[in-house]
N, C-alpha and C. Protein backbone atom coordinates (compact mmCIF):
# COMPACT_ATOMS: atom_id res chain seq x y z
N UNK A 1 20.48 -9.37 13.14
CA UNK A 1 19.97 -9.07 11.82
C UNK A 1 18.51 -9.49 11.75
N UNK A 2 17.95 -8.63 11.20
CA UNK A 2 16.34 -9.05 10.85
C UNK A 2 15.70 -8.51 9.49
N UNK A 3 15.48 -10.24 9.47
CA UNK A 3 15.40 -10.87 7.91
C UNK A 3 13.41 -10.97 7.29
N UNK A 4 13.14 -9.80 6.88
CA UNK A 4 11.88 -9.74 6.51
C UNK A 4 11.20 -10.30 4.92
N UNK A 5 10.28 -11.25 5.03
CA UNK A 5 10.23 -11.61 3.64
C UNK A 5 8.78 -12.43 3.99
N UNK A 6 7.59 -11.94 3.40
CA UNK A 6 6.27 -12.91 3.20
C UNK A 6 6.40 -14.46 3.28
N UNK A 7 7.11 -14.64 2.27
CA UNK A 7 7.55 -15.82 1.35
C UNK A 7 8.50 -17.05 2.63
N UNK A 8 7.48 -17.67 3.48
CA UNK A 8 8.55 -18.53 4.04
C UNK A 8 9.50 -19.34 3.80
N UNK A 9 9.29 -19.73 2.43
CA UNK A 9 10.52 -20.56 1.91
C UNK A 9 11.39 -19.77 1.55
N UNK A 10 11.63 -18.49 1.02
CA UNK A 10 12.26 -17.44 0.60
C UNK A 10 13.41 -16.77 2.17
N UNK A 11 12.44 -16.86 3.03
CA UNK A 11 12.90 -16.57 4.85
C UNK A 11 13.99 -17.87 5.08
N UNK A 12 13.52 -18.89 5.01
CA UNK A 12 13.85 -20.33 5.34
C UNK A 12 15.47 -20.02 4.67
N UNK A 13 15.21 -20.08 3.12
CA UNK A 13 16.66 -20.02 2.72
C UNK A 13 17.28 -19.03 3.11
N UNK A 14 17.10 -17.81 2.81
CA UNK A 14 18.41 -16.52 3.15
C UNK A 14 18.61 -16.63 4.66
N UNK A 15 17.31 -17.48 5.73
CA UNK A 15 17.92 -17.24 7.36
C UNK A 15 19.32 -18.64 7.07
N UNK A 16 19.04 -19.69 6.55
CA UNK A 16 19.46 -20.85 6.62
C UNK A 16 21.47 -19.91 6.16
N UNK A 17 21.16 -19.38 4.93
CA UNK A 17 22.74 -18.89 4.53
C UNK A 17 23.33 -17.53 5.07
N UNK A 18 22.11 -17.05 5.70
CA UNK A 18 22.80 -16.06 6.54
C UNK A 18 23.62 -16.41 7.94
N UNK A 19 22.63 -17.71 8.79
CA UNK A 19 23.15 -18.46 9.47
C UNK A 19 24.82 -19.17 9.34
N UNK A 20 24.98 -19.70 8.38
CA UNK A 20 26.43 -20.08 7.45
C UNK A 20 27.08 -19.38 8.05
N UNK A 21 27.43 -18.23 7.55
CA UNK A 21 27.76 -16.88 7.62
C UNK A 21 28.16 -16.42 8.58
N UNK A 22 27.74 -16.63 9.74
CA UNK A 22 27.68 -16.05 11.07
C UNK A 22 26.62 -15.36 11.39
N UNK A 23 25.70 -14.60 10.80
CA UNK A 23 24.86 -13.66 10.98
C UNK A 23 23.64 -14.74 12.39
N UNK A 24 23.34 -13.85 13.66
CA UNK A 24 22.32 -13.88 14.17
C UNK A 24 21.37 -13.52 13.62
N UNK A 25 20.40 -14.49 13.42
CA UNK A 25 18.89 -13.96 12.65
C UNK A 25 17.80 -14.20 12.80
N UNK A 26 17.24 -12.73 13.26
CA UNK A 26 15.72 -12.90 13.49
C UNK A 26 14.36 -13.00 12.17
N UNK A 27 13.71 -13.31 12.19
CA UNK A 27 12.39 -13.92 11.05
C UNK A 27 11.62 -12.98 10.86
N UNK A 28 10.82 -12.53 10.41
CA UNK A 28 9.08 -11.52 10.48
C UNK A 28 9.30 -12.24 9.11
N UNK A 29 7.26 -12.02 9.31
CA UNK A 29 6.63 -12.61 7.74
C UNK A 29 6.26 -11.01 7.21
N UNK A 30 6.38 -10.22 8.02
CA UNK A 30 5.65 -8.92 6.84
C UNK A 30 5.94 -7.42 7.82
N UNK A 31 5.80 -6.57 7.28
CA UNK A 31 6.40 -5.47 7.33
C UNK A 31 5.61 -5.23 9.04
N UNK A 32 4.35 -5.03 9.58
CA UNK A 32 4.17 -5.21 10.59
C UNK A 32 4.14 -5.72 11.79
N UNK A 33 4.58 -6.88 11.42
CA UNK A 33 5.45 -7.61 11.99
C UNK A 33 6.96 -7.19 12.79
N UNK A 34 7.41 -7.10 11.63
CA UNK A 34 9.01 -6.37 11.69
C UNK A 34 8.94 -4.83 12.36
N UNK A 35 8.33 -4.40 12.45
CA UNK A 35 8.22 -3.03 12.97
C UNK A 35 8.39 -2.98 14.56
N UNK A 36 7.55 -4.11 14.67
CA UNK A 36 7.27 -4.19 16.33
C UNK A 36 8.67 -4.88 16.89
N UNK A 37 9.34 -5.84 16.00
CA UNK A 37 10.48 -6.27 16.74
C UNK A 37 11.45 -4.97 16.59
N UNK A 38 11.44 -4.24 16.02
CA UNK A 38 12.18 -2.88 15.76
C UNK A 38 12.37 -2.29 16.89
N UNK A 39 11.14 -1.85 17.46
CA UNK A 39 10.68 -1.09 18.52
C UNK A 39 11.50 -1.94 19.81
N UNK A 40 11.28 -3.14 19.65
CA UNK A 40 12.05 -4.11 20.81
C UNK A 40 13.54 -4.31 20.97
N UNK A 41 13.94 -4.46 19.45
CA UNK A 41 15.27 -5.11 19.50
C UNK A 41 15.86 -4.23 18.48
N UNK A 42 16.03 -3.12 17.86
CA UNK A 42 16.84 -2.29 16.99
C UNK A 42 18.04 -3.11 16.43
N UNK A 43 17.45 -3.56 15.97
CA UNK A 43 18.53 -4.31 14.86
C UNK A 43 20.01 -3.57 14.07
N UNK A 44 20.58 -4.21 13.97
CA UNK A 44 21.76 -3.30 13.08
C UNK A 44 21.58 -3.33 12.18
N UNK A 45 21.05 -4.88 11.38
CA UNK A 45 20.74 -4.53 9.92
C UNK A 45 19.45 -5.04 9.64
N UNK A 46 18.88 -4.97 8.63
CA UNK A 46 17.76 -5.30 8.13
C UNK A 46 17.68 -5.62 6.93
N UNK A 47 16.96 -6.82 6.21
CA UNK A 47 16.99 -7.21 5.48
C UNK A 47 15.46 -7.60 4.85
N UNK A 48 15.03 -6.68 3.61
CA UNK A 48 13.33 -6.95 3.83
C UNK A 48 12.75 -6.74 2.04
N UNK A 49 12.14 -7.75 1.68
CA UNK A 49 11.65 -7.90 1.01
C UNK A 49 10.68 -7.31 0.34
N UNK A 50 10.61 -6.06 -1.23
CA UNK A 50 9.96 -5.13 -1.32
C UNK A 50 8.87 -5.07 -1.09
N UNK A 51 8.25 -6.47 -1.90
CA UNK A 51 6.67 -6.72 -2.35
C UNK A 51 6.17 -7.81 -1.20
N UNK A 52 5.52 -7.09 -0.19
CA UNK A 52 4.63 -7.89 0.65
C UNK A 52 3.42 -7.34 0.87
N UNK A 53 2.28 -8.01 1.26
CA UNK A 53 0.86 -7.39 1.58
C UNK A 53 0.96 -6.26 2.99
N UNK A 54 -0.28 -5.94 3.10
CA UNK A 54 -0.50 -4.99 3.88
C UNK A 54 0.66 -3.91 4.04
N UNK A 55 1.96 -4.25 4.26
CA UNK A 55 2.62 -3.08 4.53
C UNK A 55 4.06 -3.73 3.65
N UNK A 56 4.24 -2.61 2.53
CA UNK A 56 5.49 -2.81 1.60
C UNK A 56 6.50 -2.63 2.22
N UNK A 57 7.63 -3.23 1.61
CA UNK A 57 9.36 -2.98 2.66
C UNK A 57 9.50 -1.86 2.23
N UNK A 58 9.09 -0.55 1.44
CA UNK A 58 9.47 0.70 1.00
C UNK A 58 8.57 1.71 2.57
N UNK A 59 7.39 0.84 2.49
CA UNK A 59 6.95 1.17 3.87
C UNK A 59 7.24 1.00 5.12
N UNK A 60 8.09 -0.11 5.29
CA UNK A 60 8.20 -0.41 6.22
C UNK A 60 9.28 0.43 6.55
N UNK A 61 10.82 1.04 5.54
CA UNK A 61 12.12 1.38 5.64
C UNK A 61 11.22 2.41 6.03
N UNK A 62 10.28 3.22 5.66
CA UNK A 62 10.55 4.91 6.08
C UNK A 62 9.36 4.59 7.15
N UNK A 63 9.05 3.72 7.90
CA UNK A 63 8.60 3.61 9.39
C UNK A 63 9.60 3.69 10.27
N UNK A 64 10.46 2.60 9.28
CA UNK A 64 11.89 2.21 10.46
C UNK A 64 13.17 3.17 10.56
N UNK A 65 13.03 4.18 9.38
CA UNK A 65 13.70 5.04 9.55
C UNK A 65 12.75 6.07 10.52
N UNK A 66 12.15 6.13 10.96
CA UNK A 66 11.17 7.34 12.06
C UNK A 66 11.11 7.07 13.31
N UNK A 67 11.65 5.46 13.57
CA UNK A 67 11.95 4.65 14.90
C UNK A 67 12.85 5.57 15.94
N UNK A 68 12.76 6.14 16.95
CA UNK A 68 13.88 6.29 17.91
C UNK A 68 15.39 4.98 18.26
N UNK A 69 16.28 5.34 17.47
CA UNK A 69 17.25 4.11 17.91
C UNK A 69 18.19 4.81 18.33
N UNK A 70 18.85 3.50 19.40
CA UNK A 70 20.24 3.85 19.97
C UNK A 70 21.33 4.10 19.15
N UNK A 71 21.46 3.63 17.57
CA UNK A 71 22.23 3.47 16.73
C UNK A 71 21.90 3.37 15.27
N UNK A 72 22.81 3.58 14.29
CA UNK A 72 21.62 3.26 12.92
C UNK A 72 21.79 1.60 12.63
N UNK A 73 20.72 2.23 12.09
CA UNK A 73 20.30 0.46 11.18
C UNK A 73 20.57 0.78 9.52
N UNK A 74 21.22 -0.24 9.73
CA UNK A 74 21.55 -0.47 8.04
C UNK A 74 20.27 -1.09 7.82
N UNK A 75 19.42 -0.41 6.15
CA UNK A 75 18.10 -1.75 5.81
C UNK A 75 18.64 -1.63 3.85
N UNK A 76 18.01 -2.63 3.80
CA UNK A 76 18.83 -3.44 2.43
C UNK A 76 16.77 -3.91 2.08
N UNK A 77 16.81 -3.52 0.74
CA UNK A 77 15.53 -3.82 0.05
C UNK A 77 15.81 -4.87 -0.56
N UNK A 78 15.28 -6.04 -0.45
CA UNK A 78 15.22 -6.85 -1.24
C UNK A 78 14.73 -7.21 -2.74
N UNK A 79 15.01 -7.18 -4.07
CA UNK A 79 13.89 -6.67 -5.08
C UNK A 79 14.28 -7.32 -6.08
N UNK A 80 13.69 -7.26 -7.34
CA UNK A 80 14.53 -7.68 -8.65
C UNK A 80 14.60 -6.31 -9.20
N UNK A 81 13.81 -5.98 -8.94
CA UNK A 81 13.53 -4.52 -9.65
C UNK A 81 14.95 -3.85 -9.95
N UNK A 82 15.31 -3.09 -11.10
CA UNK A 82 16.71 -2.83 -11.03
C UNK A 82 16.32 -1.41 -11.70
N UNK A 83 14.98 -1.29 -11.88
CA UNK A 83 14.46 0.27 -12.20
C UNK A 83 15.14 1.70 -11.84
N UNK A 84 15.87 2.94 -12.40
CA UNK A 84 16.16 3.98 -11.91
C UNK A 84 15.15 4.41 -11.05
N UNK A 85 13.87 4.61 -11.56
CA UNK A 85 12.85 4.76 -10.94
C UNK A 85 12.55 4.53 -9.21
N UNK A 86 12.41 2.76 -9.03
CA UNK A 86 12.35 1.94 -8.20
C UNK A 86 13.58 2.24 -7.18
N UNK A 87 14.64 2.83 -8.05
CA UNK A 87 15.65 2.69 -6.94
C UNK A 87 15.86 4.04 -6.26
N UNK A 88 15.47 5.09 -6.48
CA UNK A 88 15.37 6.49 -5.85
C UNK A 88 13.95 6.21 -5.27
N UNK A 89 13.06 5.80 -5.52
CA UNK A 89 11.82 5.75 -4.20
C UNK A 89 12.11 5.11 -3.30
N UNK A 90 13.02 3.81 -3.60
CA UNK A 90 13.76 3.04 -2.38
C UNK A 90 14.87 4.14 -1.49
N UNK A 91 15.59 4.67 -2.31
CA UNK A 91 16.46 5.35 -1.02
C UNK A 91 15.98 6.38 -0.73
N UNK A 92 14.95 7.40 -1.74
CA UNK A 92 13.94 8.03 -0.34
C UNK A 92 13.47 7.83 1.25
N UNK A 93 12.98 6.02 0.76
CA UNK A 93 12.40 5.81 1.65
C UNK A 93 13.44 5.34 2.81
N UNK A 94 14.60 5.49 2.74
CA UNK A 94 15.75 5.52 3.92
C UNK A 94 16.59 4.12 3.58
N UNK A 95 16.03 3.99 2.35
CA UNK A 95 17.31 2.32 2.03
C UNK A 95 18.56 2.56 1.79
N UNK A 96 19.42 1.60 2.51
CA UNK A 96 21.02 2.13 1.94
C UNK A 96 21.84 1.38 1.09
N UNK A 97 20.90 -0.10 0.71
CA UNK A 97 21.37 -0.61 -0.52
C UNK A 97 20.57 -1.53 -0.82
N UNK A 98 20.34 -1.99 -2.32
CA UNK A 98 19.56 -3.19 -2.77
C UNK A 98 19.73 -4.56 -2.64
């Protein structure tokens, strides 16, 4: 699993209870970041935080949906946003849940 979020204390906790959990989990601080471990390690799921600099998780899902993978990736937007709006530009952009 790879757990994308600016916010290191924000990373810190959800890796810390995803860990709990069972989940293997990899870190990125920002959407470019995460892209490149993409390319390396095709994750099954993804977990990424809307609002980050340089490259948004709405950006990052429809990069990572354009990735060549062996398999799909589940990606999950992280948000408060609960907007109709917000939530059809999110699954445009290849999200399959909030």
């Amino acid at each position: 699993m790879l757990l994308v979020d600016d916010s290191a204390a924000q990373r810190r906790l959800l890796a810390r209870l995803l860990k709990r959990g069972g989940y293997d989990v990899i870190e990125a601080a920002n959407g470019a970041e995460a892209l490149q471990l993409c390319e390396r390690l095709a994750p099954d799921l993804v977990l990424s935080d809307w609002v980050m600099p340089e490259m948004t998780g709405l950006q990052f899902c429809a990069a990572f949906r354009q990735l060549s993978r062996p398999n799909y990736g589940y990606f999950v937007l992280l948000t408060s946003n609960a907007d109709a709006h917000a939530i059809t530009e999110g699954l445009q952009a290849g999200a399959d849940d909030f």
